[in-house]
Protein backbone atom coordinates (compact mmCIF):
# COMPACT_ATOMS: atom_id res chain seq x y z
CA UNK A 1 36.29 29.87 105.28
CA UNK A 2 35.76 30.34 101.97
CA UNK A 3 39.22 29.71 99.73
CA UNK A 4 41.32 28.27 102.63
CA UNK A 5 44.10 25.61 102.42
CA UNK A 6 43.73 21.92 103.60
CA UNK A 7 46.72 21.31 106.03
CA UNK A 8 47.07 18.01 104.88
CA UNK A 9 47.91 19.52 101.33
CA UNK A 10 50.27 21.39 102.71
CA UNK A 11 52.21 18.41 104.23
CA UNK A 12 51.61 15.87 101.34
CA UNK A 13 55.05 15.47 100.22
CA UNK A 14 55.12 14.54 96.27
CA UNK A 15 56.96 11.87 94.64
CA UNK A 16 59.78 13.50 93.24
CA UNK A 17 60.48 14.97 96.86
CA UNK A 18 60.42 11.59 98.54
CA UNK A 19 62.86 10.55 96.25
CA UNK A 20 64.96 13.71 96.81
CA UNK A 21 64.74 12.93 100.30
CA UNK A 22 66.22 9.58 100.37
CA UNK A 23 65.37 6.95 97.42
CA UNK A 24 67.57 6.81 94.11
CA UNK A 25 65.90 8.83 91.12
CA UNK A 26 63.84 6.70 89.09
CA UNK A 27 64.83 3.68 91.28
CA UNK A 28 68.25 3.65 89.37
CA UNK A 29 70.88 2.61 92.04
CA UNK A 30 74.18 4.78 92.14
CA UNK A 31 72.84 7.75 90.10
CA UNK A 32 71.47 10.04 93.53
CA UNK A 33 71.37 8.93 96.92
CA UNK A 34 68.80 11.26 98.29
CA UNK A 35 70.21 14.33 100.65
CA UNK A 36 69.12 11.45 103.69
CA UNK A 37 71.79 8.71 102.28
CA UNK A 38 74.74 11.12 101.36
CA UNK A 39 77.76 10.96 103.76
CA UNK A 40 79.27 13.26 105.86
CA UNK A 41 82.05 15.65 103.95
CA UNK A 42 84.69 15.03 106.52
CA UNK A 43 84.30 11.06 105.77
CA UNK A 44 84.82 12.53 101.92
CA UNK A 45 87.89 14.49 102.59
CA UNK A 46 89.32 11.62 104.15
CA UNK A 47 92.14 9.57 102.93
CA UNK A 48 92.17 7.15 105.54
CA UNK A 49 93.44 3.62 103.62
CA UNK A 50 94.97 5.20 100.77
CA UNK A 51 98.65 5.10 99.77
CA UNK A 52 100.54 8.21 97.85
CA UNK A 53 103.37 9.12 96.16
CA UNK A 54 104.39 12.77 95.31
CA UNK A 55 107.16 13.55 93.14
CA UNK A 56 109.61 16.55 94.24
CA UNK A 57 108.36 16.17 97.79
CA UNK A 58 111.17 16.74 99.82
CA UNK A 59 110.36 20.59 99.98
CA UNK A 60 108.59 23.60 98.50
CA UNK A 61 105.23 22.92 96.92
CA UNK A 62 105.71 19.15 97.23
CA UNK A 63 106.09 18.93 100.98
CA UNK A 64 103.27 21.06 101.52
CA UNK A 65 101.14 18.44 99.77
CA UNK A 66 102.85 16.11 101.67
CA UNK A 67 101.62 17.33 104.51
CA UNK A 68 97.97 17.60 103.37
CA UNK A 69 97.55 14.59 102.25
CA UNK A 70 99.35 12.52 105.48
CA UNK A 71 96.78 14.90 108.06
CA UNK A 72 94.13 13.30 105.83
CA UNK A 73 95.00 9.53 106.96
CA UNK A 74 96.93 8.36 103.39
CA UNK A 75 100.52 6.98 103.84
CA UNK A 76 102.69 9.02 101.50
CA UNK A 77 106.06 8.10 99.83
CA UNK A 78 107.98 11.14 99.18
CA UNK A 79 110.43 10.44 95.57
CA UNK A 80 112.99 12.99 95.33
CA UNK A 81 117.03 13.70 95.20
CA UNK A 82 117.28 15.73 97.78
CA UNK A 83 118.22 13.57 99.78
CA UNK A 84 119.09 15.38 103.01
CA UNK A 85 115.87 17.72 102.87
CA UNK A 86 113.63 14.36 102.56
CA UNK A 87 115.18 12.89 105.55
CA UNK A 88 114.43 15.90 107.41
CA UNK A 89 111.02 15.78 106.00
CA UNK A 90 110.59 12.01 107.30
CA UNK A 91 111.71 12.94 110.50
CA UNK A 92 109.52 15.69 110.85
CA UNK A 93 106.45 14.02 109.90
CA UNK A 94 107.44 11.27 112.40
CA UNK A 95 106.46 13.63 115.10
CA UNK A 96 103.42 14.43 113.88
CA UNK A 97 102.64 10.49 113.41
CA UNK A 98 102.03 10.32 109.94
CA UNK A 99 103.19 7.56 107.66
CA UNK A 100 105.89 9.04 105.38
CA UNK A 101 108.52 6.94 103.76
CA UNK A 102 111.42 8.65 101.34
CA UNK A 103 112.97 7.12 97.98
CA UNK A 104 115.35 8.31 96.23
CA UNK A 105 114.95 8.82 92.38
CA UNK A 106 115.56 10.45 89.34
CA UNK A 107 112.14 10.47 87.47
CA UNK A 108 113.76 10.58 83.98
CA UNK A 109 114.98 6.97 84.64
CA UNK A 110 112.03 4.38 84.27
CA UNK A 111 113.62 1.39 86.29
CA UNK A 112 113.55 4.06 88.89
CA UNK A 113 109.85 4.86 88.71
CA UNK A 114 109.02 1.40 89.24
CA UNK A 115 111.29 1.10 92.30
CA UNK A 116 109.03 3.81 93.29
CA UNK A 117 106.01 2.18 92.56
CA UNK A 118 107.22 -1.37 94.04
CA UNK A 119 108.35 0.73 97.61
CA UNK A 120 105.20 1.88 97.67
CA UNK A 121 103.26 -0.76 97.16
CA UNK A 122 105.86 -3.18 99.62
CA UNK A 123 105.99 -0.46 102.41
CA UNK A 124 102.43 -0.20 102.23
CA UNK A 125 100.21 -2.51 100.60
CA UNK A 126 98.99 -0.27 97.46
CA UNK A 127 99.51 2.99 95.34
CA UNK A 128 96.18 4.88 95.63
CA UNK A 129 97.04 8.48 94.67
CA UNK A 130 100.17 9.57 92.27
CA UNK A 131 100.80 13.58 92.66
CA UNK A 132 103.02 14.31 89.74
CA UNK A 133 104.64 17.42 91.25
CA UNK A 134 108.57 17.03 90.20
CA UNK A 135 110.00 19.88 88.09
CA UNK A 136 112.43 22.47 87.03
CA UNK A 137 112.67 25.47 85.29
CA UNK A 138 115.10 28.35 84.07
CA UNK A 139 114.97 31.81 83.16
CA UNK A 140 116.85 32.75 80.52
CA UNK A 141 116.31 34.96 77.19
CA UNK A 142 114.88 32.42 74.69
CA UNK A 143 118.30 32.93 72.24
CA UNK A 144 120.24 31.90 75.23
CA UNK A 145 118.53 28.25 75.94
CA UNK A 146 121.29 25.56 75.07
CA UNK A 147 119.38 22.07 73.53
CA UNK A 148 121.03 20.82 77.36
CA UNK A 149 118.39 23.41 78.83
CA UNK A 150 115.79 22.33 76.43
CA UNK A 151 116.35 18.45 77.27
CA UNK A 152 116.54 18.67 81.49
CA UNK A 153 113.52 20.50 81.45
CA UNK A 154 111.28 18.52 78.95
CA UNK A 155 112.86 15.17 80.42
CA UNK A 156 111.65 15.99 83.84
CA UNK A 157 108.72 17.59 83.67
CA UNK A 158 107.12 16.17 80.55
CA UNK A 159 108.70 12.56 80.21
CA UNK A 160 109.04 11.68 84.04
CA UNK A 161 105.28 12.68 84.41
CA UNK A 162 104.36 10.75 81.29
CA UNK A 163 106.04 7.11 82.51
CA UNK A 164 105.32 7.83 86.51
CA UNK A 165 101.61 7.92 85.03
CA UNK A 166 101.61 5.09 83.20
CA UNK A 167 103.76 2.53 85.71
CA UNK A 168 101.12 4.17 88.12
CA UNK A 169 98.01 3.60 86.54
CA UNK A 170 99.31 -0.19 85.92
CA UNK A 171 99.72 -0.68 89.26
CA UNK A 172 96.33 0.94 89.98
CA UNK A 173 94.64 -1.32 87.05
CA UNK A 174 96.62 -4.10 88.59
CA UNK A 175 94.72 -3.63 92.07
CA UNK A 176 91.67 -3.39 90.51
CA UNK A 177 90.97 -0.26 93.16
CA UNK A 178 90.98 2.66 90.07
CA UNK A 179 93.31 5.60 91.83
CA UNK A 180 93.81 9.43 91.12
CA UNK A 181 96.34 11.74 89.42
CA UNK A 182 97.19 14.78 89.68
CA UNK A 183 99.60 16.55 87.90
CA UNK A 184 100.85 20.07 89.57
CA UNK A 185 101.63 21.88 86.49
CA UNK A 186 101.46 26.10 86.42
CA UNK A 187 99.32 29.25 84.64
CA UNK A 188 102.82 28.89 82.48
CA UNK A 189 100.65 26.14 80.41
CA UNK A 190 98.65 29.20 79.31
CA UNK A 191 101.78 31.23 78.39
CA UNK A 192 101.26 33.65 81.21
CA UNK A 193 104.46 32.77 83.37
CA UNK A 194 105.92 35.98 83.55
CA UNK A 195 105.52 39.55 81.71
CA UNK A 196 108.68 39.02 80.02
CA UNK A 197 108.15 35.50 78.91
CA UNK A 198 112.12 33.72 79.36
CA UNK A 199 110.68 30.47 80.21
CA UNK A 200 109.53 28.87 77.17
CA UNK A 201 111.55 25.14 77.65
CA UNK A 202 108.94 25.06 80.93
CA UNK A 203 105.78 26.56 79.33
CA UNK A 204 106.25 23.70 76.66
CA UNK A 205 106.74 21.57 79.05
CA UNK A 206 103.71 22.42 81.18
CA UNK A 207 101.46 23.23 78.28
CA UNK A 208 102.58 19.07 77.32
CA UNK A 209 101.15 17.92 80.54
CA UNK A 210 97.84 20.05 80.85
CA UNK A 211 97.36 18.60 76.55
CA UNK A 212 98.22 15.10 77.54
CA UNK A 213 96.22 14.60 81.10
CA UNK A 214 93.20 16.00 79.03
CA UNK A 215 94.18 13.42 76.52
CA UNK A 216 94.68 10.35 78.77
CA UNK A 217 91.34 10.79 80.66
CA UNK A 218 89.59 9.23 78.09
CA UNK A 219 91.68 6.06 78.10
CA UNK A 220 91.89 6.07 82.25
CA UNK A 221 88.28 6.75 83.56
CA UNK A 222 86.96 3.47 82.09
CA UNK A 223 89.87 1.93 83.98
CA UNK A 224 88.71 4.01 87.16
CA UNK A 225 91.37 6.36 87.15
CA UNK A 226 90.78 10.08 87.03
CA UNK A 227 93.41 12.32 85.89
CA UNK A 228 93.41 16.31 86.47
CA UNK A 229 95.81 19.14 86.80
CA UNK A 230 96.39 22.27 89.11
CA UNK A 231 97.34 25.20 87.93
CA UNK A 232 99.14 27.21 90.66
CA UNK A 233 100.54 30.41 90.20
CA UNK A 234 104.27 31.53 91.26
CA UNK A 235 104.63 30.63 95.19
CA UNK A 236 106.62 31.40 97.90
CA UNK A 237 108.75 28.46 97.82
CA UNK A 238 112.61 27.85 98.04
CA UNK A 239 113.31 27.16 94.80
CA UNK A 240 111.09 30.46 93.60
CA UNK A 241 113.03 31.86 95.66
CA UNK A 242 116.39 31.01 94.10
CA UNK A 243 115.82 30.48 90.39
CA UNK A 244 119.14 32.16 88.97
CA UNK A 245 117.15 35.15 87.21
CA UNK A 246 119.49 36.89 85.28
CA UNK A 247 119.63 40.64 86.39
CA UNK A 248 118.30 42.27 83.41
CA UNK A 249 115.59 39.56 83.42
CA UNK A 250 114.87 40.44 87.14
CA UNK A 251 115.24 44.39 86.09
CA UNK A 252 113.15 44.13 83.26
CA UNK A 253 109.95 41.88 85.63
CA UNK A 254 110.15 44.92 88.47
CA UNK A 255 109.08 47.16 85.58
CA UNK A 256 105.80 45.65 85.80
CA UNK A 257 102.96 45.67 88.46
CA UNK A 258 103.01 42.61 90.71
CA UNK A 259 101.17 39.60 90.69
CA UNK A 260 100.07 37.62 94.14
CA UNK A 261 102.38 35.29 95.56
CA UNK A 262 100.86 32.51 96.68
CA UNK A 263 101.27 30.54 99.81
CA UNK A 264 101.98 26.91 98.91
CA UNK A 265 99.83 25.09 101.29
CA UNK A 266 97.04 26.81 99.89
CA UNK A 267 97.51 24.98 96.52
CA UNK A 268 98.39 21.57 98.29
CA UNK A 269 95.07 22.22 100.21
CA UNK A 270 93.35 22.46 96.55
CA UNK A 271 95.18 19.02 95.73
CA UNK A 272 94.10 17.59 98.74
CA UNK A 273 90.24 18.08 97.51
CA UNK A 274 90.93 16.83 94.12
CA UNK A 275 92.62 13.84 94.93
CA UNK A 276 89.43 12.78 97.36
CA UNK A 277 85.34 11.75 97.32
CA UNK A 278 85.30 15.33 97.31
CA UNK A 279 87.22 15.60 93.68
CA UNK A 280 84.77 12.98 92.10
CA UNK A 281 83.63 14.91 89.00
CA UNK A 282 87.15 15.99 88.13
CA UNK A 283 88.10 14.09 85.39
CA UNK A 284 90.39 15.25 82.82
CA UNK A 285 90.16 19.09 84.41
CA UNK A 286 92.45 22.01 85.18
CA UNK A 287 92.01 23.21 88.49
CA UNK A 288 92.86 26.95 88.13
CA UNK A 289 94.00 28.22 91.43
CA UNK A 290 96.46 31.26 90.96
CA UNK A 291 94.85 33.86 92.97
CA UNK A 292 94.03 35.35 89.80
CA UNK A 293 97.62 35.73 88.06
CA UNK A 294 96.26 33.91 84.60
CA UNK A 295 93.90 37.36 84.80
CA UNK A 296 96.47 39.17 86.04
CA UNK A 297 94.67 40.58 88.96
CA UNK A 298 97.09 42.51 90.87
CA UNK A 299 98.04 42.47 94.77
């Protein structure tokens, strides 16, 4: 018939499809696998062989991650003072079979960062992953913060992060392996903590990290090491829970319509992503993942 189709044009796959399919673009090895070659995502969630630490993981936020990251095969090393609530996280992730050690620390002293590191890396065999979660915070009328308030807060959030990254990523250059970081930091880096502000030591604080991780992925993705932050938004976590807000504070916040309150596994399962295959573009980012409180999307 006159105008008809050969069937063998039809099926006459072109070049740039056969490569698609399963050879490397342009014959460059590493830059696409083909969609025949790529692995399974459950192989790239995995952690299986990887060691962690996560700072402040004895409870709220931390533990969560914890969690997430032990269910997906890494061997985690919880540093925290509270000491009696990471026993009872040890113990309860004994039961589950994961691999969770505890050590005690105060991340504003260095020699106790590398104890961390060295634990780690005794107990077992490597440090893979460094979740940079530790942290405190008041709420207080910004003529009321004491230069006491000013230095707790900026010592642990901003310089602990700062030296647990660095002994980190020398251990991870050290391996020759590369490794991740993540930094848990908050929409308070983008001055939306609150309505009513009364936070600014943390905001600095937070606003430090997100500048600096942005800063020190240039320096660590040559050495294999990718850096990022999440940005979650206020959660339903113990300490949230009892943060000391002063009453007219607290009055003053109910005035306004509420934000979400966010379940903290759901950020830890956001952590989780970056900190595996699946996370490999993330370099230098800010994972966003509030629920929409930096837009202040309401309930």
């Amino acid at each position: 018939m006159s105008g008809s189709i050969d069937s063998k044009e039809i099926y006459t796959f072109d070049e740039a499809y056969e490569r698609l399919l399963g050879m490397d673009l342009n014959g460059v090895p590493g830059i696409a696998a083909g969609i025949k070659n790529v692995p399974p995502m459950e192989d790239l969630i995995s952690l299986e062989g990887k060691t962690a630490i996560v700072t402040g993981g004895a409870r709220g936020l931390g533990i969560t991650i914890v969690n997430r990251l032990a269910e997906a095969g890494a061997k985690v090393v919880i540093v925290d003072l509270a000491v009696e609530f990471a026993e009872a996280a040890v113990a309860f992730f004994g039961t589950k079979g994961y691999q969770v050690k505890f050590f005690k620390a105060d991340i504003r002293d260095l020699d106790r960062i590398q104890g961390a590191i060295d634990f780690a890396v005794k107990e077992f065999g490597s440090l893979d992953i460094l979740v940079n979660n530790a942290g405190l915070w008041q709420i207080k009328h910004y003529c009321d913060f004491t230069e006491e308030d000013w230095d707790l807060c900026l010592d642990v959030c901003l310089k602990g992060t700062f030296f647990f990254t660095q002994k980190a990523a020398k251990q991870m250059v050290k391996q020759g392996t590369g490794g991740r970081v993540v930094n848990t930091i908050s929409v308070g880096a983008y001055s939306m903590e609150n309505y009513v502000g009364c936070m600014s030591p943390y905001v600095a604080a937070k606003g430090g990290i997100l500048a600096m991780s942005r800063s020190l992925a240039r320096e660590l993705k040559p050495l294999g090491i990718a850096i990022n932050c999440v940005c979650p938004p206020g959660m339903a976590t113990v300490g949230g829970a009892h943060s000391g807000v002063p009453k007219d504070i607290m009055e003053l916040m109910g005035t306004f319509p509420s934000v979400p309150v966010a379940d903290p596994d759901k950020v830890a399962r956001v952590v989780r992503m970056v900190v595996s295959d699946v996370g490999v573009l993330f370099q230098g980012s800010d994972i966003v993942a509030d629920d929409g409180t930096r837009w202040q999307l309401r309930k």
